[in-house]
PDB file of N, CA and C in Angstrom:
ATOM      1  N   UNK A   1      -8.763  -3.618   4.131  1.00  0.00           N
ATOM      2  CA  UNK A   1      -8.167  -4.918   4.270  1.00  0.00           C
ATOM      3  C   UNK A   1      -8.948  -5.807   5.207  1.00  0.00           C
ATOM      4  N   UNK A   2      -8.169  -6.782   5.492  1.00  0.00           N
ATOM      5  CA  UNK A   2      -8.860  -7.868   6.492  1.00  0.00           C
ATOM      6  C   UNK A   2      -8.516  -7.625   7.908  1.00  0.00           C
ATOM      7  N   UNK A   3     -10.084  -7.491   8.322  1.00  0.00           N
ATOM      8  CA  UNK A   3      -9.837  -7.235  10.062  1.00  0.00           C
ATOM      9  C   UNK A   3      -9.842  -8.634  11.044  1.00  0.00           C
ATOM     10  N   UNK A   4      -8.667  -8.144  11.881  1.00  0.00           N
ATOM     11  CA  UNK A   4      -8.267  -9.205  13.099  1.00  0.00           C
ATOM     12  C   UNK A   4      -8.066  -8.551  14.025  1.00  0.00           C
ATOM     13  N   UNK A   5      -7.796  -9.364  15.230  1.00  0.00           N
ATOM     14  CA  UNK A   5      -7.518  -9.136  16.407  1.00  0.00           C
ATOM     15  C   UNK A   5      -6.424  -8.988  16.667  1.00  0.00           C
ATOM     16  N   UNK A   6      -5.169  -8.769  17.171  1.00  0.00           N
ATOM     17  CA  UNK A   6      -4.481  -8.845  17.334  1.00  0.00           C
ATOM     18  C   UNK A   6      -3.890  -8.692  18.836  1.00  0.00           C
ATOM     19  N   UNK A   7      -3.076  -9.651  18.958  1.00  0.00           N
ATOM     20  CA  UNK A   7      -2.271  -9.978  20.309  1.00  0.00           C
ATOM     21  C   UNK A   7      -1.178 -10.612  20.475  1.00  0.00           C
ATOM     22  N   UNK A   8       0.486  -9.756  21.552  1.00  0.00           N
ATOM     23  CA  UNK A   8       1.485 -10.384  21.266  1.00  0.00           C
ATOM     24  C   UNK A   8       1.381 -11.184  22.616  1.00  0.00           C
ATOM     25  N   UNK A   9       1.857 -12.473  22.620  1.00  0.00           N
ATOM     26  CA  UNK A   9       2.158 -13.895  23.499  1.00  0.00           C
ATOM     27  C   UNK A   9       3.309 -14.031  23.842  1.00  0.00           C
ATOM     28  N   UNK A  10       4.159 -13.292  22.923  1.00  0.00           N
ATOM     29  CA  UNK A  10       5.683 -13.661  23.959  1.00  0.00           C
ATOM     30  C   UNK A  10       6.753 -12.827  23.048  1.00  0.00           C
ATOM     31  N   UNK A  11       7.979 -12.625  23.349  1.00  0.00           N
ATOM     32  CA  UNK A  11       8.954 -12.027  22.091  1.00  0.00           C
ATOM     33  C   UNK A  11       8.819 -11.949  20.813  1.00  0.00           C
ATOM     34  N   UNK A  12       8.581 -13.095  20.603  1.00  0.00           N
ATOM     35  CA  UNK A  12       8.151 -13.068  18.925  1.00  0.00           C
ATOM     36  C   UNK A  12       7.059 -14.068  18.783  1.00  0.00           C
ATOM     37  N   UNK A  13       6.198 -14.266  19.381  1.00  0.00           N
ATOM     38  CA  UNK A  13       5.013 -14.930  19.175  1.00  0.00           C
ATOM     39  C   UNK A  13       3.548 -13.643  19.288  1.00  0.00           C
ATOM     40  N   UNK A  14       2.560 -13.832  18.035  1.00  0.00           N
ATOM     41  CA  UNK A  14       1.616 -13.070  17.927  1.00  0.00           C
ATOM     42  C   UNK A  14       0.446 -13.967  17.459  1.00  0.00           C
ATOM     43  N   UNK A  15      -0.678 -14.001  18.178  1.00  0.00           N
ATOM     44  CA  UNK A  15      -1.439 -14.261  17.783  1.00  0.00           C
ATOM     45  C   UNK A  15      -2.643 -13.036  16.657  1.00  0.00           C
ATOM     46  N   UNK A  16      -2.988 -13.978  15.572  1.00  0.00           N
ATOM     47  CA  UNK A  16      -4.375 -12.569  14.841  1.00  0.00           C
ATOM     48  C   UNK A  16      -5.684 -13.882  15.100  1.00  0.00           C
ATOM     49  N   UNK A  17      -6.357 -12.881  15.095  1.00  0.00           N
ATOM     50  CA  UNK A  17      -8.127 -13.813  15.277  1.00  0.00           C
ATOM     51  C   UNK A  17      -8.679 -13.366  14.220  1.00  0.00           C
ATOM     52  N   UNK A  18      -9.530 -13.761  13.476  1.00  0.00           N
ATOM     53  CA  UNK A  18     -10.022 -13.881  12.217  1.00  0.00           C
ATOM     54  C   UNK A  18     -11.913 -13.937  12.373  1.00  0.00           C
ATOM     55  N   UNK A  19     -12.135 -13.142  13.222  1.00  0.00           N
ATOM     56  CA  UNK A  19     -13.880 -13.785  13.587  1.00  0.00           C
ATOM     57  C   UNK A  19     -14.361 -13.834  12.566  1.00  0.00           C
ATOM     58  N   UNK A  20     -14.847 -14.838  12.854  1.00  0.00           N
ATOM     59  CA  UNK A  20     -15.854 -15.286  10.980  1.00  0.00           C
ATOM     60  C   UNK A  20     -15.734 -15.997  10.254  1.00  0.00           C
ATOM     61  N   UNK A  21     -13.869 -16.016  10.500  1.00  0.00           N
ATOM     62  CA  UNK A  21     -13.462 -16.525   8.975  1.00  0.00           C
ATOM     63  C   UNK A  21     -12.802 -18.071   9.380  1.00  0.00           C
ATOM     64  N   UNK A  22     -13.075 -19.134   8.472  1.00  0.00           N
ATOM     65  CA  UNK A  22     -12.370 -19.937   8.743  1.00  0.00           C
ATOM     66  C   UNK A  22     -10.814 -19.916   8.060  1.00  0.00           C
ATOM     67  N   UNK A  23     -10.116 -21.002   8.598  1.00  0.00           N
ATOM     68  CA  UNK A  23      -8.703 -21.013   8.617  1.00  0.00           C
ATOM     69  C   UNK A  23      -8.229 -20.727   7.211  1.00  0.00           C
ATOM     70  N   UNK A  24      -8.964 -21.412   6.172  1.00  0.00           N
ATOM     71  CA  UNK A  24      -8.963 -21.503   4.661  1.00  0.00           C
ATOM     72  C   UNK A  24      -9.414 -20.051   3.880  1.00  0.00           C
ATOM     73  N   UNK A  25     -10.115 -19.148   4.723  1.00  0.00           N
ATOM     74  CA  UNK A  25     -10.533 -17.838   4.172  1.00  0.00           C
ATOM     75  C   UNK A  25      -9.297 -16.511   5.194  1.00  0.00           C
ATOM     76  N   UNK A  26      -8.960 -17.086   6.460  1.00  0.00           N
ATOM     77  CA  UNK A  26      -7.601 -15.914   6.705  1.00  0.00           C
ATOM     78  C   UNK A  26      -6.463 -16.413   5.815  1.00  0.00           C
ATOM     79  N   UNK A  27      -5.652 -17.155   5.225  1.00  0.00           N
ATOM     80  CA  UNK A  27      -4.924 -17.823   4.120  1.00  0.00           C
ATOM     81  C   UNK A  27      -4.474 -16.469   3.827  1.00  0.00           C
ATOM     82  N   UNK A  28      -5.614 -15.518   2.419  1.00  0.00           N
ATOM     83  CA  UNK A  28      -5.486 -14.455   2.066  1.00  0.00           C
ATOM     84  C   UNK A  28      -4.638 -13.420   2.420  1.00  0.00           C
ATOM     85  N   UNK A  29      -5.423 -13.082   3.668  1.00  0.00           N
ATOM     86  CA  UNK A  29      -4.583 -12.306   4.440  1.00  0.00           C
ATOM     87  C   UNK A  29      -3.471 -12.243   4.856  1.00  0.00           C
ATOM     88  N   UNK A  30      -3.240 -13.498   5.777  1.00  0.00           N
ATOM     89  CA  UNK A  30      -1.556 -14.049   5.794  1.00  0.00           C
ATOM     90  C   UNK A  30      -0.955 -14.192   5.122  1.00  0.00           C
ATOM     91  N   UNK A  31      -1.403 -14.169   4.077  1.00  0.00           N
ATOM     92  CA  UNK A  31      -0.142 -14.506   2.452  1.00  0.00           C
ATOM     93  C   UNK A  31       0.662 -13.380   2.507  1.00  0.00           C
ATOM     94  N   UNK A  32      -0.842 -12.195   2.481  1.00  0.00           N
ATOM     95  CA  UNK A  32      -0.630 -10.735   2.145  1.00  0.00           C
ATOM     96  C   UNK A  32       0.359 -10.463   3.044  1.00  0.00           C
ATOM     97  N   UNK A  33       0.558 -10.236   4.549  1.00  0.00           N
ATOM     98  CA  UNK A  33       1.140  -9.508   5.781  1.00  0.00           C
ATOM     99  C   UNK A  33       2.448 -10.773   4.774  1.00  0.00           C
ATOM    100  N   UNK A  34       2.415 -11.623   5.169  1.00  0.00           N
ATOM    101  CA  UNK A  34       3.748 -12.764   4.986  1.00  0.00           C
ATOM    102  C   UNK A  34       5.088 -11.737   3.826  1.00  0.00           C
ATOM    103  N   UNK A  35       4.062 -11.427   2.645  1.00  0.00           N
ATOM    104  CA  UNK A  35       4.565 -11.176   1.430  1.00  0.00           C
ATOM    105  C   UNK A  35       5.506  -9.474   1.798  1.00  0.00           C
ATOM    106  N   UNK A  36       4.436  -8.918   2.420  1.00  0.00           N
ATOM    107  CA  UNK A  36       4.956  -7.519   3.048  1.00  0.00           C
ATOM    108  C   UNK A  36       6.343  -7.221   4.089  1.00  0.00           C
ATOM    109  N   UNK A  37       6.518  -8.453   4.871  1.00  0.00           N
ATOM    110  CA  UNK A  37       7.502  -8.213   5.801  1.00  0.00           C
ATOM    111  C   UNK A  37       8.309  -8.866   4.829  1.00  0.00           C
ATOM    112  N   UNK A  38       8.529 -10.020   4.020  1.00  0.00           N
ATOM    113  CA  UNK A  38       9.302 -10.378   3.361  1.00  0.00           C
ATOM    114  C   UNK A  38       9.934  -9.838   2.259  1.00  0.00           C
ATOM    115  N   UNK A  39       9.002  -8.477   1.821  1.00  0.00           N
ATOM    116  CA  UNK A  39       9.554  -7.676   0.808  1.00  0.00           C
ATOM    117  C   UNK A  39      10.409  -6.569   1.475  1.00  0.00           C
ATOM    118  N   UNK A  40       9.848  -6.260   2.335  1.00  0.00           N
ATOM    119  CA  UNK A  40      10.670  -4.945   2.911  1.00  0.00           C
ATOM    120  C   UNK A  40      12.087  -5.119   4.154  1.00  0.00           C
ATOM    121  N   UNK A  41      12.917  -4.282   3.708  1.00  0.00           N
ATOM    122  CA  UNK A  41      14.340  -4.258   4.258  1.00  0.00           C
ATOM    123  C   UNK A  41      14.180  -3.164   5.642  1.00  0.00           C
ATOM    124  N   UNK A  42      15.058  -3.979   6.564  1.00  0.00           N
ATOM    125  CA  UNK A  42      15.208  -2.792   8.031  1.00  0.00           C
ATOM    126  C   UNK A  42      16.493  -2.291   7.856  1.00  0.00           C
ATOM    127  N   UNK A  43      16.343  -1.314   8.688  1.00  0.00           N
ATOM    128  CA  UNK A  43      17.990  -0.428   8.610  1.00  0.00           C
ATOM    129  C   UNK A  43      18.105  -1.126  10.643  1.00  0.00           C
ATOM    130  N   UNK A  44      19.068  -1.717  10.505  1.00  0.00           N
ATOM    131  CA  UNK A  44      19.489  -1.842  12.020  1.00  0.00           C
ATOM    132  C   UNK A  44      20.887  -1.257  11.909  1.00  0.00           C
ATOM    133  N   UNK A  45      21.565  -0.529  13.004  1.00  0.00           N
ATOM    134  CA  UNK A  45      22.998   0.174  13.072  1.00  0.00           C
ATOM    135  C   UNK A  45      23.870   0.141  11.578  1.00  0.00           C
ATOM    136  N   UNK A  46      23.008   1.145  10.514  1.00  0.00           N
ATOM    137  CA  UNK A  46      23.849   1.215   9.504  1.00  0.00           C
ATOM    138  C   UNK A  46      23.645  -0.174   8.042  1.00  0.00           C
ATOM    139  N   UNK A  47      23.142  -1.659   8.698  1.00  0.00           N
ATOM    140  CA  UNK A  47      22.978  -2.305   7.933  1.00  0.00           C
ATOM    141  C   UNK A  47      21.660  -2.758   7.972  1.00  0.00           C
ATOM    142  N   UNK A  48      21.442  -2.877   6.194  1.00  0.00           N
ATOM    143  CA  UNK A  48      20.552  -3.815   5.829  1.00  0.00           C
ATOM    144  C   UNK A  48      19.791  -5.507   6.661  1.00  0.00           C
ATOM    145  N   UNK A  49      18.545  -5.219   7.320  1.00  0.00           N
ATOM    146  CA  UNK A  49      18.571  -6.704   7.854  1.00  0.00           C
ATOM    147  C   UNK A  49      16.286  -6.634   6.984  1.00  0.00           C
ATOM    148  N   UNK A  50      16.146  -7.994   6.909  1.00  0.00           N
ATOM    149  CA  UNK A  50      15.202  -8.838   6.342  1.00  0.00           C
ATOM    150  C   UNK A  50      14.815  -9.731   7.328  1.00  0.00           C
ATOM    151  N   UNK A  51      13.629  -9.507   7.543  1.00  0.00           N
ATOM    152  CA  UNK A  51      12.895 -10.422   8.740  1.00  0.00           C
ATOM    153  C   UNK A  51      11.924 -11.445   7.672  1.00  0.00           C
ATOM    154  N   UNK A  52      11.736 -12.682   8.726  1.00  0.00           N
ATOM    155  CA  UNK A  52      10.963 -13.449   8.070  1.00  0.00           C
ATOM    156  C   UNK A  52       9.332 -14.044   8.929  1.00  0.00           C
ATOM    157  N   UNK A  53       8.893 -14.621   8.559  1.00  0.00           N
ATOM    158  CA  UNK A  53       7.675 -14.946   9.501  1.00  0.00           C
ATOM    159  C   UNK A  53       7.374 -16.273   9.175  1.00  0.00           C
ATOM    160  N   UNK A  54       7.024 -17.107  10.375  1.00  0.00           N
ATOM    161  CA  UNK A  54       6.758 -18.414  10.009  1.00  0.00           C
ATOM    162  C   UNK A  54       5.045 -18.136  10.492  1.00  0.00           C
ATOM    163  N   UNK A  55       4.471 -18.506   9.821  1.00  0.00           N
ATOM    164  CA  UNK A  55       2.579 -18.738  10.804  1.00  0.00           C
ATOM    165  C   UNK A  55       2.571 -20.063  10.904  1.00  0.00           C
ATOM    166  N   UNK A  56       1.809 -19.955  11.559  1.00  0.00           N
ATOM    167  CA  UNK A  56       0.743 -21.167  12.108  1.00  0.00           C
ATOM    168  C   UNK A  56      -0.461 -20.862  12.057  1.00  0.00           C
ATOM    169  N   UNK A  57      -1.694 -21.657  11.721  1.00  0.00           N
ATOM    170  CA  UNK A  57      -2.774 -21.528  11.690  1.00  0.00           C
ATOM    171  C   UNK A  57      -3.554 -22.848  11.911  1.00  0.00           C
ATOM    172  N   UNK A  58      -4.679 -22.336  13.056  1.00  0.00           N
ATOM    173  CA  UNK A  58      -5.606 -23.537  13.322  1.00  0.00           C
ATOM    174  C   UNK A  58      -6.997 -22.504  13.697  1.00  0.00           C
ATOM    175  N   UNK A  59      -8.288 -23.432  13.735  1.00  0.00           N
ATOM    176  CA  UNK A  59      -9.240 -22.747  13.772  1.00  0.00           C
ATOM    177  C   UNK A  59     -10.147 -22.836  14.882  1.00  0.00           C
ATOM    178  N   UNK A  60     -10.898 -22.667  15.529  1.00  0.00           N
ATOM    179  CA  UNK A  60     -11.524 -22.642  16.519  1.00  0.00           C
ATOM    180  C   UNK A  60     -13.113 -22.857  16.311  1.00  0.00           C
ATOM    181  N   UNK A  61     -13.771 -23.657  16.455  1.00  0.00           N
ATOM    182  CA  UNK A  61     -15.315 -24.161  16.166  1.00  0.00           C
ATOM    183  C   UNK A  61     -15.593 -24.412  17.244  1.00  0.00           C
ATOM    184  N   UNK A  62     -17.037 -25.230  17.253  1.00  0.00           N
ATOM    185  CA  UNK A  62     -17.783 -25.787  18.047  1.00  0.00           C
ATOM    186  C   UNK A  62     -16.979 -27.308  18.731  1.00  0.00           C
ATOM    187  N   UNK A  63     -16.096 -27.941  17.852  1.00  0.00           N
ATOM    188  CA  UNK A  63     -15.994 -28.965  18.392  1.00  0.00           C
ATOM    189  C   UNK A  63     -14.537 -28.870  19.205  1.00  0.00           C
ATOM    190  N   UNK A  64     -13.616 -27.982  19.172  1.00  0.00           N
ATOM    191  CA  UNK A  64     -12.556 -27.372  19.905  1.00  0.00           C
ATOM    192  C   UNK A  64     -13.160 -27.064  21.594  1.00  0.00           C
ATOM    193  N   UNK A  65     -12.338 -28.255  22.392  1.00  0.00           N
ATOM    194  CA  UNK A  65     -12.596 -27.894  23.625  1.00  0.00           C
ATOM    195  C   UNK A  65     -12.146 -26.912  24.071  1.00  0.00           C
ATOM    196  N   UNK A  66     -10.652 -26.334  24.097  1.00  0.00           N
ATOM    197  CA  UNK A  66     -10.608 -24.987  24.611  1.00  0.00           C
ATOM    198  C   UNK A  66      -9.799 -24.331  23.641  1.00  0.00           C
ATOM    199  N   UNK A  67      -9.347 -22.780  23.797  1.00  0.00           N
ATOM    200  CA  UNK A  67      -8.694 -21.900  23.125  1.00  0.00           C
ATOM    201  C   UNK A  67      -7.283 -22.316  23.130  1.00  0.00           C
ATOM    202  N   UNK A  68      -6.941 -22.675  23.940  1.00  0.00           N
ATOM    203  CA  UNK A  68      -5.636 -22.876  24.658  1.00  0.00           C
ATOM    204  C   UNK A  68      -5.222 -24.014  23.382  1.00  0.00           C
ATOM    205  N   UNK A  69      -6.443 -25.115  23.415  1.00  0.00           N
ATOM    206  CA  UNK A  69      -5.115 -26.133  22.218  1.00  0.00           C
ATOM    207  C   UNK A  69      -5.588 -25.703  20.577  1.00  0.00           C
ATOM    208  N   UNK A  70      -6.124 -24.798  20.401  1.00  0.00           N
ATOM    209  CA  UNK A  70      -6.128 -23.944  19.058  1.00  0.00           C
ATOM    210  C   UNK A  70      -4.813 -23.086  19.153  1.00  0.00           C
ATOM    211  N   UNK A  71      -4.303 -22.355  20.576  1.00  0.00           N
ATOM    212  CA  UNK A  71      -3.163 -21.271  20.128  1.00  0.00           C
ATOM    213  C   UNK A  71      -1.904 -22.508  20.516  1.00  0.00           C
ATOM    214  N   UNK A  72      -2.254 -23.956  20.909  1.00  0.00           N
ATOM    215  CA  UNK A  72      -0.709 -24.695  21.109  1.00  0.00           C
ATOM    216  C   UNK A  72      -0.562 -25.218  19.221  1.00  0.00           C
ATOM    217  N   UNK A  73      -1.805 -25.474  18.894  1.00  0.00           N
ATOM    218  CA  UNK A  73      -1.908 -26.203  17.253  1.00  0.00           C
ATOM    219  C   UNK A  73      -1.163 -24.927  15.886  1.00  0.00           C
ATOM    220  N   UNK A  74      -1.731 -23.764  16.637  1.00  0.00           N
ATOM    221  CA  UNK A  74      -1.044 -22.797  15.680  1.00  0.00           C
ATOM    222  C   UNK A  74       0.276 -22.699  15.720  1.00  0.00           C
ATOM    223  N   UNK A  75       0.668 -22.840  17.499  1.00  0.00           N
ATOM    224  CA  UNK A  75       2.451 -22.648  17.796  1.00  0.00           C
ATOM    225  C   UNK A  75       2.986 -23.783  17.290  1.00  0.00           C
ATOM    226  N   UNK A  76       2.676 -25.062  17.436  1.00  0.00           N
ATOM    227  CA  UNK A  76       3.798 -26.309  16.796  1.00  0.00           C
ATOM    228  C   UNK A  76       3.327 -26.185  15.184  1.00  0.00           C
ATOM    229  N   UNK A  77       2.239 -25.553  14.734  1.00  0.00           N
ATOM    230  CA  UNK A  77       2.397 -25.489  13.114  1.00  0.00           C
ATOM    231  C   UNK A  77       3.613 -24.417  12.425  1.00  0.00           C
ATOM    232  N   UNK A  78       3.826 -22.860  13.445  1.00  0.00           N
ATOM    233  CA  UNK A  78       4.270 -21.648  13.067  1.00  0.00           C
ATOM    234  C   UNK A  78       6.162 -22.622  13.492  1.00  0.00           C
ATOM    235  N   UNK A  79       6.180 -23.262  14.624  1.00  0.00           N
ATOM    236  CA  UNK A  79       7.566 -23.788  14.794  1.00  0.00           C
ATOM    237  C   UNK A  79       7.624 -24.543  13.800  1.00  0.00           C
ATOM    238  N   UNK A  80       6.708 -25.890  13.189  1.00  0.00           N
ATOM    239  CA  UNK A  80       7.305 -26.385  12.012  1.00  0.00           C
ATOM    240  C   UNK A  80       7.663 -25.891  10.837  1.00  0.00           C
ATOM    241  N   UNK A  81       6.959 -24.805  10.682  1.00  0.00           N
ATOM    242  CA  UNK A  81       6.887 -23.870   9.721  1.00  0.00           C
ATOM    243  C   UNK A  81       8.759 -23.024   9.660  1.00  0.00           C
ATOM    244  N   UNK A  82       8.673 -22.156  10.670  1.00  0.00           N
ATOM    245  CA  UNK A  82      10.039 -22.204  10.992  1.00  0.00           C
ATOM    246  C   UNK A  82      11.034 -23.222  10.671  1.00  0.00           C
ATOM    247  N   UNK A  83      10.994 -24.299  11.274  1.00  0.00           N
ATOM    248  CA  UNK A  83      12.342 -25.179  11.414  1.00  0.00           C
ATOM    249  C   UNK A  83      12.491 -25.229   9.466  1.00  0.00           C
ATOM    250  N   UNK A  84      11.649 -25.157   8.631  1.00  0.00           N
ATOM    251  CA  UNK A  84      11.464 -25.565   7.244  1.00  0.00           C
ATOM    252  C   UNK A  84      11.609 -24.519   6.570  1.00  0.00           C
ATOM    253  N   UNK A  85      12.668 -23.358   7.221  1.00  0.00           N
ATOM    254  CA  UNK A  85      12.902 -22.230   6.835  1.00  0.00           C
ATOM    255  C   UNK A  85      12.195 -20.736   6.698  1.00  0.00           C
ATOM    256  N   UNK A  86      11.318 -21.069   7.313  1.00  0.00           N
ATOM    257  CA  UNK A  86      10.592 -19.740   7.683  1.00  0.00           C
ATOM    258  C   UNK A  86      10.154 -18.973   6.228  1.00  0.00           C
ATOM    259  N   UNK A  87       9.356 -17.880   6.123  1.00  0.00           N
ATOM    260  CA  UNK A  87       8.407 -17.327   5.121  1.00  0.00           C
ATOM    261  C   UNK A  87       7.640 -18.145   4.093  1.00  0.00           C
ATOM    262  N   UNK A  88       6.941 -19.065   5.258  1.00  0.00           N
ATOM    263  CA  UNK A  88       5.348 -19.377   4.748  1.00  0.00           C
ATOM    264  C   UNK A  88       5.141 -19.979   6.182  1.00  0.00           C
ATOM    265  N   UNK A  89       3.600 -19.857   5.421  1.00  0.00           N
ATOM    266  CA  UNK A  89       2.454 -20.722   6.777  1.00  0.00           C
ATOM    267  C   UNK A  89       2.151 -22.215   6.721  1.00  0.00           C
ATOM    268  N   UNK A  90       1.718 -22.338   7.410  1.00  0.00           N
ATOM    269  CA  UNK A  90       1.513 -23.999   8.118  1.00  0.00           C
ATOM    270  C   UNK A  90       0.027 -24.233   8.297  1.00  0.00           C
ATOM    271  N   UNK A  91      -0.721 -24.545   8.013  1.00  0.00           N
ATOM    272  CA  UNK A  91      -1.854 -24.933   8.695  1.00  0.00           C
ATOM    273  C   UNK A  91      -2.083 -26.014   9.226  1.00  0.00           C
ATOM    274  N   UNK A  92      -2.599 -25.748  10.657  1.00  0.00           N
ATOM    275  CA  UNK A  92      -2.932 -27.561  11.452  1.00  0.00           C
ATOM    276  C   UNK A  92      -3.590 -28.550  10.373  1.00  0.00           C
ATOM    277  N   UNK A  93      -3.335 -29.797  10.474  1.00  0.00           N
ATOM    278  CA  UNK A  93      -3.976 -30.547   9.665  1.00  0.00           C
ATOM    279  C   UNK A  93      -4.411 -31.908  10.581  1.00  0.00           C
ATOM    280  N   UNK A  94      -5.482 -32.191  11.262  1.00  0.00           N
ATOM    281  CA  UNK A  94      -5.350 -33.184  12.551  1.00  0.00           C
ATOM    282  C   UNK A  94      -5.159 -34.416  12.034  1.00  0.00           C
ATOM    283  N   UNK A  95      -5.291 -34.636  10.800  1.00  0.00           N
ATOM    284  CA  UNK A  95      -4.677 -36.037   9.946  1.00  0.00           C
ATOM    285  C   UNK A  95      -3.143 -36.058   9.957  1.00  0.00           C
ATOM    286  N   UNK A  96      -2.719 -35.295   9.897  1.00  0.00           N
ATOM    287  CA  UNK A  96      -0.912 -35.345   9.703  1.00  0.00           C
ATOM    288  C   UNK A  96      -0.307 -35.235  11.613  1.00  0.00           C
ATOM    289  N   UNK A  97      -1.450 -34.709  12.413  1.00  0.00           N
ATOM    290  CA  UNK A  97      -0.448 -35.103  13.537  1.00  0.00           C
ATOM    291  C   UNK A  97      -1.526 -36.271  14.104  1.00  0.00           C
ATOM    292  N   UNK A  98      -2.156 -36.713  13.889  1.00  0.00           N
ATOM    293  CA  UNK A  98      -2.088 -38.239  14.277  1.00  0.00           C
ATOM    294  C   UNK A  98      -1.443 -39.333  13.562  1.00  0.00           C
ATOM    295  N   UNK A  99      -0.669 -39.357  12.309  1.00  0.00           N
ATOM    296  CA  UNK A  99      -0.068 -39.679  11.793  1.00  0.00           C
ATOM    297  C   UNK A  99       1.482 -39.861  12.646  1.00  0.00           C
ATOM    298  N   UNK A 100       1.925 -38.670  12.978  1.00  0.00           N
ATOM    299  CA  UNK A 100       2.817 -38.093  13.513  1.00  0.00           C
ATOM    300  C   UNK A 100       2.659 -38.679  15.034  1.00  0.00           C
ATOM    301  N   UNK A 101       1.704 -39.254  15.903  1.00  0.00           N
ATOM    302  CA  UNK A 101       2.050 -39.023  16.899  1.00  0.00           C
ATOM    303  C   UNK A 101       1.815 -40.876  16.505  1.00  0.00           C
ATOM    304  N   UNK A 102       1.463 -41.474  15.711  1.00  0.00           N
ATOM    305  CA  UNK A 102       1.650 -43.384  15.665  1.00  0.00           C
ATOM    306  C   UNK A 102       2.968 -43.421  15.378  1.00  0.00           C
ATOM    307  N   UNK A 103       3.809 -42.541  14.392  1.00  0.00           N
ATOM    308  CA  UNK A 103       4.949 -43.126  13.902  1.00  0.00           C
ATOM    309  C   UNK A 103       5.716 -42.636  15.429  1.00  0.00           C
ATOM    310  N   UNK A 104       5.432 -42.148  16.358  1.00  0.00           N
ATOM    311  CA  UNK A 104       6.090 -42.120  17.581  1.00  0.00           C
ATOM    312  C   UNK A 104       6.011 -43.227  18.831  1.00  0.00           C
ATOM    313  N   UNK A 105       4.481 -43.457  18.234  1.00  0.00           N
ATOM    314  CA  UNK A 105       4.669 -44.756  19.007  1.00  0.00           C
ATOM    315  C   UNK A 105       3.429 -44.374  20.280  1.00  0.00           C
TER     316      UNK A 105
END
């Protein structure tokens, strides 16, 4: 399969790193993991429970000043992603939040 990095950030926040790959070539992968937790059922005390996953995804280049606003671009993509019902991904798009940050004013 596809190799990443992996690292957890908080309760339910995880970052994966993708070296190599840009945002448009890990897609794949995340579909894949997305499709897997969404197919499979947990046994918690006796009942049936179904987890979901929201991602976020942004990429990290040459023109990205630091790491830090690549893992904030992935978190407000994986929260919008969430609020829009969770099981799919988001990818940053820097056209839609400058969009987003005129209609704010």
């Amino acid at each position: 399969g596809e190799e990443a990095d992996l690292a957890r950030f908080g309760d339910s926040i995880f970052a994966a790193l993708f070296k190599g790959k840009t945002p448009e070539q890990a897609q794949a992968a995340l579909q894949r993991l997305l499709k897997k937790v969404e197919n499979h059922l947990f046994e918690l005390n006796g009942r049936s429970a179904q987890a979901t996953l929201s991602i976020g995804v942004a990429g990290l280049d040459e023109k990205t000043a630091k790491a830090q606003d690549v893992m904030n671009r992935a978190h407000r993509c994986a929260d919008d992603a969430a609020r829009k019902g969770g099981s799919q991904i988001k990818q940053y798009n820097p056209a839609e939040e400058l969009a987003a940050a005129a209609q704010r004013g």
